[in-house]
Protein backbone atom coordinates (compact mmCIF):
# COMPACT_ATOMS: atom_id res chain seq x y z
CA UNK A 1 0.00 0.00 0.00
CA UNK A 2 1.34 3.39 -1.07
CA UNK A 3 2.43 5.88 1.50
CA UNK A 4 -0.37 8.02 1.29
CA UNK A 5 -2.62 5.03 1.76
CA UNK A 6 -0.74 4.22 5.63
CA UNK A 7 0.31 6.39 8.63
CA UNK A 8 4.20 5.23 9.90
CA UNK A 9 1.56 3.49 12.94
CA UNK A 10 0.12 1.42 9.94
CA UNK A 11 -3.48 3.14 9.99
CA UNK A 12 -4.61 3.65 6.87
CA UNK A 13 -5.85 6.57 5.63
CA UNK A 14 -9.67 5.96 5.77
CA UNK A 15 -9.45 5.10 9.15
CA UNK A 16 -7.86 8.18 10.01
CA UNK A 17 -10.55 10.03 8.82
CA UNK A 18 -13.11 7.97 10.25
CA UNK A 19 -11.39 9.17 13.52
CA UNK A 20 -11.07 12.60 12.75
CA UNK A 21 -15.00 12.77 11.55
CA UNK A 22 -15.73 11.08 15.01
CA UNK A 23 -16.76 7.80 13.45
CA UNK A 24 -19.16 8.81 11.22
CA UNK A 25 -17.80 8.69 7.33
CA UNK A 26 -17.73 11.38 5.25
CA UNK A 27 -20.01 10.93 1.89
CA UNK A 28 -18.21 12.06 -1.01
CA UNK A 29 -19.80 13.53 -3.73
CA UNK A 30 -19.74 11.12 -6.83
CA UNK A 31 -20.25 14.20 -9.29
CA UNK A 32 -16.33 14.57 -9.75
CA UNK A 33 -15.72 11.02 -9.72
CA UNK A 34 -13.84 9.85 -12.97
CA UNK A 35 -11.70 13.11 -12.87
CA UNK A 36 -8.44 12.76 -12.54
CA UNK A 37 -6.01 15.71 -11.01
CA UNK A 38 -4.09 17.33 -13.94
CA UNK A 39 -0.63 18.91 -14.23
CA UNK A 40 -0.44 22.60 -15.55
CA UNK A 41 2.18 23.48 -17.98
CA UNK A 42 4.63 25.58 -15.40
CA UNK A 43 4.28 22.64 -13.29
CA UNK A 44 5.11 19.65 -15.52
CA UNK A 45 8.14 21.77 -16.47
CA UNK A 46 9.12 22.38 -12.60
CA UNK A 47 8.56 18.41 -11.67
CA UNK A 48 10.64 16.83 -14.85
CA UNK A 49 13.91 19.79 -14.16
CA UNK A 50 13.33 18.38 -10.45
CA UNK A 51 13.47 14.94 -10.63
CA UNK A 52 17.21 13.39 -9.39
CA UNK A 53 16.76 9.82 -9.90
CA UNK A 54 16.86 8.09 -12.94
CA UNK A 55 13.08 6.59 -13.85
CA UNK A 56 11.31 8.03 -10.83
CA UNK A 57 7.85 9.74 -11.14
CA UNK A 58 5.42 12.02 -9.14
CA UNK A 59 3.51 10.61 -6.23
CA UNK A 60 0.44 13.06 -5.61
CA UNK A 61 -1.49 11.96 -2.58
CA UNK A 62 -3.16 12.72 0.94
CA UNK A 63 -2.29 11.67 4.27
CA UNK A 64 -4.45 12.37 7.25
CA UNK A 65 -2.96 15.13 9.65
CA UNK A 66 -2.67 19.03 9.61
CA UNK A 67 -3.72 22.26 10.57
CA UNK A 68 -7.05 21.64 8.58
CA UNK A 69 -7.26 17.96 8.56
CA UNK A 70 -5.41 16.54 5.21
CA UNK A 71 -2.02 17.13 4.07
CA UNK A 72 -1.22 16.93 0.48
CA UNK A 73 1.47 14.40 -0.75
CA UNK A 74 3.91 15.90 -3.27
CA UNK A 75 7.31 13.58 -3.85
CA UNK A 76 9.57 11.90 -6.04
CA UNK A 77 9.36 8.07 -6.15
CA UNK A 78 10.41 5.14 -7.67
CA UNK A 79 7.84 2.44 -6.81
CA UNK A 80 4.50 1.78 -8.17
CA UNK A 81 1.68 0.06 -6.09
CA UNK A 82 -0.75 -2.07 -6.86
CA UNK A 83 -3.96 0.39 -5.84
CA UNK A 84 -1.50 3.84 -7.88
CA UNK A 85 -3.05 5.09 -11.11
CA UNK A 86 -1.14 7.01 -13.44
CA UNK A 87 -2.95 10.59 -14.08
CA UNK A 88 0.18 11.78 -16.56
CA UNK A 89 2.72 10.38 -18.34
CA UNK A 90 4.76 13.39 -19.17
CA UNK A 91 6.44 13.47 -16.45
CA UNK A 92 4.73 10.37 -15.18
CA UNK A 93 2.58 10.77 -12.15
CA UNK A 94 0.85 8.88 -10.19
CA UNK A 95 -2.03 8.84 -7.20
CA UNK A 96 -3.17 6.10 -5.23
CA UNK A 97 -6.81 5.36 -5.27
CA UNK A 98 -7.74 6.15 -1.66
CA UNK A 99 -6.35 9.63 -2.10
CA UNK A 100 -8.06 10.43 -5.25
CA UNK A 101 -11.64 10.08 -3.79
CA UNK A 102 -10.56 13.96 -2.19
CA UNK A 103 -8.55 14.95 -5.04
CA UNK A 104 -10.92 14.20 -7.93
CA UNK A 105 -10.87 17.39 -10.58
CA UNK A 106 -7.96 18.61 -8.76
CA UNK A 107 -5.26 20.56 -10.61
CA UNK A 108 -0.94 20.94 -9.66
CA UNK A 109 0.17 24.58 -10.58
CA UNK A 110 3.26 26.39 -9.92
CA UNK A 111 3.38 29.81 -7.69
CA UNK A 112 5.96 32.11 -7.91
CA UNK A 113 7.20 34.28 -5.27
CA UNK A 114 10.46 36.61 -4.74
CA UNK A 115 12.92 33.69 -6.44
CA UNK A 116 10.83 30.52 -5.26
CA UNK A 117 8.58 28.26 -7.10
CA UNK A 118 6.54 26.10 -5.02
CA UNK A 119 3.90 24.04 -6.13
CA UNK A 120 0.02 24.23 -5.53
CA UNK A 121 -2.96 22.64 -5.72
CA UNK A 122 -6.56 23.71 -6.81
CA UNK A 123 -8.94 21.27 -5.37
CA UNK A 124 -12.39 21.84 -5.73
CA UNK A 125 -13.31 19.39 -2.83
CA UNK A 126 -11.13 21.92 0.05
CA UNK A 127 -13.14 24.40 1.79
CA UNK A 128 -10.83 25.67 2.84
CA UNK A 129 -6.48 25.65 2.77
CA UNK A 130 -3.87 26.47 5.65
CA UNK A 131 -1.96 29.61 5.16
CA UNK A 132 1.42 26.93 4.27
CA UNK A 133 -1.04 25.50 1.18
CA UNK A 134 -0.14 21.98 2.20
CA UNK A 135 -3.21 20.98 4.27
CA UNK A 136 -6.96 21.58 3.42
CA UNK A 137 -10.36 20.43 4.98
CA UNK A 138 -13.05 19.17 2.67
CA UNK A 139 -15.51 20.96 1.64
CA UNK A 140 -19.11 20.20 3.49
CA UNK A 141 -21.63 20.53 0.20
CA UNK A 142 -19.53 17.57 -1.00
CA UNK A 143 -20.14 15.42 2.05
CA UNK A 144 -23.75 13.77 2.64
């Protein structure tokens, strides 16, 4: 199981959030299912000049945790899973299937500040973001 999918304590991500949401699962909204996240131009550029090893890829995920309740997954890897689907294949990335159920329709774009590039993410499923951009909460009107 991919990283995003387990916690270093082994819990998976689902039952993290079943914790979080006080044991009462969220109900995503099937509307965006089927659409994958996408890559933007400016950031396919800034993943392929940042890859160091030789046949790695993009992992996009979520793991359960931060100031608003998810943390998005943005790393170089090596490894595919059995449950990772590949959402680009230049540069290739990937996303396991338990994290795409929160980032369906979700699109990776670069921001640009002073002499940085960092990368975002547009996800119409947060309500709202942490001021660091790397943790979210879902959004309610996508929850039953």
């Amino acid at each position: 199981m991919s990283q995003s999918a387990h916690d270093q304590q082994g819990t998976t991500l689902d039952e993290k959030i079943l914790r979080d949401f006080h044991f009462h699962p969220p109900e995503i909204d099937e509307s965006l299912e089927g659409e994958l996240p996408t890559l933007s131009n400016k950031a396919k550029i800034f993943i392929q000049s940042n890859f160091q090893q030789e046949g790695s890829f993009f992992r996009f995920g979520v793991t359960g945790g931060g100031c608003s309740g998810f943390n998005y997954l943005m790393d170089e890897d090596t490894q595919i899973k059995d449950d990772d689907i590949i959402f680009s294949e230049t540069p290739k990335a990937i996303i396991d299937a338990t994290s795409l159920k929160y980032l369906y329709g979700s699109i990776i774009d670069i921001t640009e500040k002073g002499f940085g590039k960092t990368l975002v993410v547009k996800n119409p499923g947060a309500k709202q973001s942490c001021g660091c951009g790397t943790s979210f909460s879902y959004d309610d009107t996508f929850l039953g």
